[in-house]
C-alpha atoms as a PDB file:
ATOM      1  CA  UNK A   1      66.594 105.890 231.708  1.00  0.00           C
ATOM      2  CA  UNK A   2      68.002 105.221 235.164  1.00  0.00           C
ATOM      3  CA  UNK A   3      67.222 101.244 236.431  1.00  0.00           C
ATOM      4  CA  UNK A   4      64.437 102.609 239.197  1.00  0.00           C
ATOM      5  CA  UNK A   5      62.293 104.636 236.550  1.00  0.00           C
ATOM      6  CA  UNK A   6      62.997 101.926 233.404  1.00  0.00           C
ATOM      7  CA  UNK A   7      61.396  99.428 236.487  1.00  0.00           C
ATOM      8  CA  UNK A   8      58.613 101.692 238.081  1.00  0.00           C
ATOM      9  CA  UNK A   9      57.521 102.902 233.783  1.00  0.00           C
ATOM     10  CA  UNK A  10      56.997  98.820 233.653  1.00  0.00           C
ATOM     11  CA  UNK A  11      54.481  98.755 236.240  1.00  0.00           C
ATOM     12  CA  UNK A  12      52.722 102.012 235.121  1.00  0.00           C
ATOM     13  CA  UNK A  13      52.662 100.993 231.474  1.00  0.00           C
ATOM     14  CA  UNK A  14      50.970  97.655 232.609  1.00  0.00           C
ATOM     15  CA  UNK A  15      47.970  99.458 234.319  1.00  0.00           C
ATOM     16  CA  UNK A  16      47.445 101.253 230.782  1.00  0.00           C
ATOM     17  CA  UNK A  17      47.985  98.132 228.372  1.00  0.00           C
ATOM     18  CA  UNK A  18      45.596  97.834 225.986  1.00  0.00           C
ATOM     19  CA  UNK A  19      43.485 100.865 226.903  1.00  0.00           C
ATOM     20  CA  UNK A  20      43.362 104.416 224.483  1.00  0.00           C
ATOM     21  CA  UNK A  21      45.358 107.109 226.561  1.00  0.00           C
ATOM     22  CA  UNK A  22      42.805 110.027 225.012  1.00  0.00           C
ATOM     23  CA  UNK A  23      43.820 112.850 227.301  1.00  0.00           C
ATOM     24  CA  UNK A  24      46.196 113.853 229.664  1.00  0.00           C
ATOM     25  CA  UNK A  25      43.959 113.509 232.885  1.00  0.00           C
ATOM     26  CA  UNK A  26      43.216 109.502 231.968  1.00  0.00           C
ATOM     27  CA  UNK A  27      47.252 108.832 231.207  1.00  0.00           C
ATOM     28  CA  UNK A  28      47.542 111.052 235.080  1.00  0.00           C
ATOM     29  CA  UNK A  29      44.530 108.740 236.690  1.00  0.00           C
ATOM     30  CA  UNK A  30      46.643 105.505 235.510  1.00  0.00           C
ATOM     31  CA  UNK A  31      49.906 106.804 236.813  1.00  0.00           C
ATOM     32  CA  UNK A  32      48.590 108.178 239.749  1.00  0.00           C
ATOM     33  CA  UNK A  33      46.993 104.776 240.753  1.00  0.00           C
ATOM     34  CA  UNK A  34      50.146 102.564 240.183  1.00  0.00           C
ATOM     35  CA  UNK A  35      51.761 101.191 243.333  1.00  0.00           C
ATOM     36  CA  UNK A  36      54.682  98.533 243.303  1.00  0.00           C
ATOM     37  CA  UNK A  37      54.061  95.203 244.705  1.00  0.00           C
ATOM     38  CA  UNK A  38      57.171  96.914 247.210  1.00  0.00           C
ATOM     39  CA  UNK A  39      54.406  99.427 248.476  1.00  0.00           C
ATOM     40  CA  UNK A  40      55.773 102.367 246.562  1.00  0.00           C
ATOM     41  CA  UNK A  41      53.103 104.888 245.351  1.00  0.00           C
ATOM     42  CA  UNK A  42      53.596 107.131 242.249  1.00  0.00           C
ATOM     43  CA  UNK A  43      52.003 110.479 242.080  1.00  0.00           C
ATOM     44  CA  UNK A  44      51.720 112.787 238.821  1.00  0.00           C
ATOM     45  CA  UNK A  45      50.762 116.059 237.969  1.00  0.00           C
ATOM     46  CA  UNK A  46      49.274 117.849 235.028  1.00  0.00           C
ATOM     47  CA  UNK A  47      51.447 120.792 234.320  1.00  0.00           C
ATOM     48  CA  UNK A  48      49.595 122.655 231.741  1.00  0.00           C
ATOM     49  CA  UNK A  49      52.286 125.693 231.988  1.00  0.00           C
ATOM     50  CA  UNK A  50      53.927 127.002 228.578  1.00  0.00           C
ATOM     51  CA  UNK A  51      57.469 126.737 228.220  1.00  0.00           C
ATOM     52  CA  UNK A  52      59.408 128.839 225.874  1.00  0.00           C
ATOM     53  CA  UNK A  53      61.793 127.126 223.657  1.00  0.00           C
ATOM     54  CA  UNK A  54      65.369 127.578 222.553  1.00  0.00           C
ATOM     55  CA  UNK A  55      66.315 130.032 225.098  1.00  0.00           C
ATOM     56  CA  UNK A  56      70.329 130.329 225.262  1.00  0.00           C
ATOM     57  CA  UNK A  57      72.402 131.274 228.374  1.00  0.00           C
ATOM     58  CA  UNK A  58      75.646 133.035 227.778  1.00  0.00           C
ATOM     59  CA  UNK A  59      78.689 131.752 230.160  1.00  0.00           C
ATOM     60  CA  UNK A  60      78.068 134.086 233.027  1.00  0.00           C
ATOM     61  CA  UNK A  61      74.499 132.805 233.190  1.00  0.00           C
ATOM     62  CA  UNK A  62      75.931 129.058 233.509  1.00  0.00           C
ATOM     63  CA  UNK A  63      78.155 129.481 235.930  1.00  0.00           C
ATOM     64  CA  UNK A  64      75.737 130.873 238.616  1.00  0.00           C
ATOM     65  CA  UNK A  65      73.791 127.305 238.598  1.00  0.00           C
ATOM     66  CA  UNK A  66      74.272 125.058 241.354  1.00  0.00           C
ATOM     67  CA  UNK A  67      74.199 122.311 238.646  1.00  0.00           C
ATOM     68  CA  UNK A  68      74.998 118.576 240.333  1.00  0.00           C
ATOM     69  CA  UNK A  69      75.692 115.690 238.009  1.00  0.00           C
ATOM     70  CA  UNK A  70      74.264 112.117 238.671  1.00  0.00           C
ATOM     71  CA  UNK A  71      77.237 109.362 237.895  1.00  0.00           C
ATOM     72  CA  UNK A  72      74.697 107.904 234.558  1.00  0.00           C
ATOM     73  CA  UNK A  73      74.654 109.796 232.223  1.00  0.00           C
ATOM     74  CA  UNK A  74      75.408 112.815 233.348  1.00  0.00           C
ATOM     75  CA  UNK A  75      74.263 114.906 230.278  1.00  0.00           C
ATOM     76  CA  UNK A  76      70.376 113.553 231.078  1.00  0.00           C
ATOM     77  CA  UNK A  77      70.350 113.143 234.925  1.00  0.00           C
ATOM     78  CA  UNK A  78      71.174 116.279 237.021  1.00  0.00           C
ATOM     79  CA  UNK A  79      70.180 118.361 240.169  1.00  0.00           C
ATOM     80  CA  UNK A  80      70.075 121.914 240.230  1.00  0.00           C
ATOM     81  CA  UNK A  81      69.931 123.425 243.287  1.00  0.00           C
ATOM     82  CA  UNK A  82      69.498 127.345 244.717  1.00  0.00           C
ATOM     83  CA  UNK A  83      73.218 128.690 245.032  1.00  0.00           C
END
């Protein structure tokens, strides 16, 4: 976790302490209504879209992403961008 989302999850977990997160829509209302005491405003989405898992791209595949990776932790925290 980068040091601007570990400190921003802090201030969104704090608006949710205590409460029961039943559904999606109450854990995006508590999100959605978190602001920093610097003024910045978080906004979140439900994305309700399946995702199919374990697909595997051969070499040719790779190399034709625009693939940029952030200096920590490279492996977690990348960019990819439209060649």
């Amino acid at each position: 976790m980068d040091p601007v989302e570990h400190r921003l999850f802090s201030v969104i977990s704090k608006g949710w302490a205590g409460r029961p997160l039943d559904s999606f829509e109450i854990i995006q209302n508590y999100i959605s209504t978190t602001s920093t005491s610097t003024g910045l405003k978080v906004k979140a989405c439900i994305d309700r879209k399946g995702y199919e898992k374990g697909i595997k791209m051969d070499a040719e595949q790779k190399s034709q992403l625009n693939i940029q990776k952030h200096d920590g932790l490279p492996n977690w925290n990348y960019t990819i961008t439209p060649l």
